[in-house]
C-alpha atoms as a PDB file:
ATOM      1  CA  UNK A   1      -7.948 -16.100  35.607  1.00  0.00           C
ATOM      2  CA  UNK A   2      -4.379 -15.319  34.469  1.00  0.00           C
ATOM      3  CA  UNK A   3      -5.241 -17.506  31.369  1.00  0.00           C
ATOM      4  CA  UNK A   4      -7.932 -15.535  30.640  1.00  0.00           C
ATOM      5  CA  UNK A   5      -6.285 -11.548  31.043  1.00  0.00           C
ATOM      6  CA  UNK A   6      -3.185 -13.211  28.759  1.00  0.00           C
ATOM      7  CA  UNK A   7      -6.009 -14.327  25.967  1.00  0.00           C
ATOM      8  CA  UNK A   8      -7.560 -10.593  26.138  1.00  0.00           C
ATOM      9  CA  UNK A   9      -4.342  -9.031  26.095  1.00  0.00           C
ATOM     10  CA  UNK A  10      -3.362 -11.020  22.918  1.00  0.00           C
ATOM     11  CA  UNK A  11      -6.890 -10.347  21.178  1.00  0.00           C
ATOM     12  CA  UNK A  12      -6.195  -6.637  22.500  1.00  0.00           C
ATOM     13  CA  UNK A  13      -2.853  -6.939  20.468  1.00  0.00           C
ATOM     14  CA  UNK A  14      -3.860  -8.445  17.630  1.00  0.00           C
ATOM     15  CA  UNK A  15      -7.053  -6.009  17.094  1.00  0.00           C
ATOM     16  CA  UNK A  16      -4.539  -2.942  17.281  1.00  0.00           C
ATOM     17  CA  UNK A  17      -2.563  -4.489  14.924  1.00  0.00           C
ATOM     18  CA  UNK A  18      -4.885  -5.211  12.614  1.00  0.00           C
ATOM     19  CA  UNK A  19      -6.604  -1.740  13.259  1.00  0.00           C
ATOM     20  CA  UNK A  20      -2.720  -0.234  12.478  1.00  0.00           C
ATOM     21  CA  UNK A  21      -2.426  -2.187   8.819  1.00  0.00           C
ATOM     22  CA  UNK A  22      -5.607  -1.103   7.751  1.00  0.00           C
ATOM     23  CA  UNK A  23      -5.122   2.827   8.579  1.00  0.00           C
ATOM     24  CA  UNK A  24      -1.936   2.437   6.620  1.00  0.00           C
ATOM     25  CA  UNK A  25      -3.209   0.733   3.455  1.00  0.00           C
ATOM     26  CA  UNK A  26      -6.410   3.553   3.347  1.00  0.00           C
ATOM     27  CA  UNK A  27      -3.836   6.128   3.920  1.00  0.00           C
ATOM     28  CA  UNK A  28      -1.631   4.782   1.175  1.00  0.00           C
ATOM     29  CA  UNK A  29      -4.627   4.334  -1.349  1.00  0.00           C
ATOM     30  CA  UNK A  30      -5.868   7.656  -0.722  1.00  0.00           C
ATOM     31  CA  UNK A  31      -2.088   8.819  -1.653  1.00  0.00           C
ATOM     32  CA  UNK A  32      -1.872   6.722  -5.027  1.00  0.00           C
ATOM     33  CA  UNK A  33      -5.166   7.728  -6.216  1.00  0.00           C
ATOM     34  CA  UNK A  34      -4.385  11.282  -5.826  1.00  0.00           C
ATOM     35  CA  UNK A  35      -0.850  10.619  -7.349  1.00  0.00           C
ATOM     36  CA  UNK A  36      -2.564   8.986 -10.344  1.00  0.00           C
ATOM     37  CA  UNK A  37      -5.654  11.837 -11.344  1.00  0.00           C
ATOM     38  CA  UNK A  38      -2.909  14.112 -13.168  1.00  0.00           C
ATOM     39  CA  UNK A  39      -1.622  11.451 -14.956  1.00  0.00           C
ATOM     40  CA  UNK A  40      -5.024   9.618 -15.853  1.00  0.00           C
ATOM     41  CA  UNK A  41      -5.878  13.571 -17.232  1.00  0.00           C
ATOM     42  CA  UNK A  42      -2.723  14.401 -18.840  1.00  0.00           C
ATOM     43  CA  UNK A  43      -3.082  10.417 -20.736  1.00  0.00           C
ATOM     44  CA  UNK A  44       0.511   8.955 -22.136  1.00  0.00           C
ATOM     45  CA  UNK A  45       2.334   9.708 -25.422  1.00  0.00           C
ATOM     46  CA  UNK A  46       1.752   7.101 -28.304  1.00  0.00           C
ATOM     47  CA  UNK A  47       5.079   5.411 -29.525  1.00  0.00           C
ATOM     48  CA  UNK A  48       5.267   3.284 -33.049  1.00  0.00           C
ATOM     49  CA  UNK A  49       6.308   0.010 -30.932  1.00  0.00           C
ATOM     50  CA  UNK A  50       5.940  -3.377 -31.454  1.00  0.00           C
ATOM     51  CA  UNK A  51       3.352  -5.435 -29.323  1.00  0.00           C
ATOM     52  CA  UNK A  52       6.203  -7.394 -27.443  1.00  0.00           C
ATOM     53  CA  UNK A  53       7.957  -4.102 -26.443  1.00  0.00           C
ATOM     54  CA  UNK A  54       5.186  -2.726 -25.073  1.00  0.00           C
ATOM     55  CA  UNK A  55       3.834  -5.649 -23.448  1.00  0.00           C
ATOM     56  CA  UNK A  56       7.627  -5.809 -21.659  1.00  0.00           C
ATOM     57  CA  UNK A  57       7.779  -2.755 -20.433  1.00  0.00           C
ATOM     58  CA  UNK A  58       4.051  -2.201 -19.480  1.00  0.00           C
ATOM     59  CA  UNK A  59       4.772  -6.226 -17.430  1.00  0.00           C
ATOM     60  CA  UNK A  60       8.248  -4.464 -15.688  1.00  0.00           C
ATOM     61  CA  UNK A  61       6.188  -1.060 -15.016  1.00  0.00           C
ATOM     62  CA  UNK A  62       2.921  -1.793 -13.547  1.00  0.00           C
ATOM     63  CA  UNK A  63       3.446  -5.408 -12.550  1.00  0.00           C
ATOM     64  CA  UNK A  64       6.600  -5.638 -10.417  1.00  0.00           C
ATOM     65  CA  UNK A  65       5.851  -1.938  -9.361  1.00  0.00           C
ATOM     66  CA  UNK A  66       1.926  -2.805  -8.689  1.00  0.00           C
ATOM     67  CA  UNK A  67       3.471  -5.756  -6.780  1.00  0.00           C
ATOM     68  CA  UNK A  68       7.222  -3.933  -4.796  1.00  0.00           C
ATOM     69  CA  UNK A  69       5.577  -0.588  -4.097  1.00  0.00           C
ATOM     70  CA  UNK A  70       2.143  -1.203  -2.260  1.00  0.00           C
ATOM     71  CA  UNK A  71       4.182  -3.576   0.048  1.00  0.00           C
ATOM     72  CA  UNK A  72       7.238  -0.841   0.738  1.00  0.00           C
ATOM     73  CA  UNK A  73       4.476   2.212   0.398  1.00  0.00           C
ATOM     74  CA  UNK A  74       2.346   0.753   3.370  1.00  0.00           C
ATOM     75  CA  UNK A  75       5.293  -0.166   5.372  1.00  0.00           C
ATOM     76  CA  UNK A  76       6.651   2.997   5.486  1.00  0.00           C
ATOM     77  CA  UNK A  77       3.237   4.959   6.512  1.00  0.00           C
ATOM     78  CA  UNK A  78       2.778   1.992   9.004  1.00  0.00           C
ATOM     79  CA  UNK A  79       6.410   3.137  10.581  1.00  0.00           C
ATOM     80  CA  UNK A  80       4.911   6.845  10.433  1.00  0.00           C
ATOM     81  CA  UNK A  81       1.379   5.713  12.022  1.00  0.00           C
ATOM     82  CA  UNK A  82       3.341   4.389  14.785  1.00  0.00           C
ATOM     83  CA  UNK A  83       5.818   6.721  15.415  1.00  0.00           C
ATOM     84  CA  UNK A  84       3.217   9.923  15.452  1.00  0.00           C
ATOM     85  CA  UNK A  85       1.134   7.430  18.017  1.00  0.00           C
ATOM     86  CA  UNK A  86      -2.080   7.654  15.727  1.00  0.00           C
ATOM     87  CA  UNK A  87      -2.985   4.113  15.911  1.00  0.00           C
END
């Protein structure tokens, strides 16, 4: 019997959990995409560069930042989620 509450109690822990991360990650894409509408309206500037410059800085801009901020973005919503008790 005690086996069994400790297995429920885990599942019960691992559901909120999981429940937690994915209220963070909609909260955080709902934040980006409304980030991202002025600048997919206002568009960029052209600049005369060569392919390899461009391709460098487009790699260092929306690679390691698609890759660093999602995972420090959801983290700190996840930290706010818990603190205000919402999940």
């Amino acid at each position: 019997m005690a086996r069994r509450l400790a297995k429920q109690k885990k599942c019960e822990r691992k559901t909120w959990l999981q429940s937690r991360i994915i209220l963070s990650a909609v909260i955080f894409n709902a934040l980006i995409i409304i980030a991202l509408i002025p600048l997919a309206l206002r568009g960029v500037q052209y600049r005369p560069l060569g392919a390899a410059a461009i391709l460098t800085r487009n790699l260092l801009i929306y690679g390691v930042g698609g890759l660093i901020v999602p995972f420090i973005g959801i983290k700190l919503i996840d930290v706010i989620v818990v603190s205000l008790h919402l999940a």
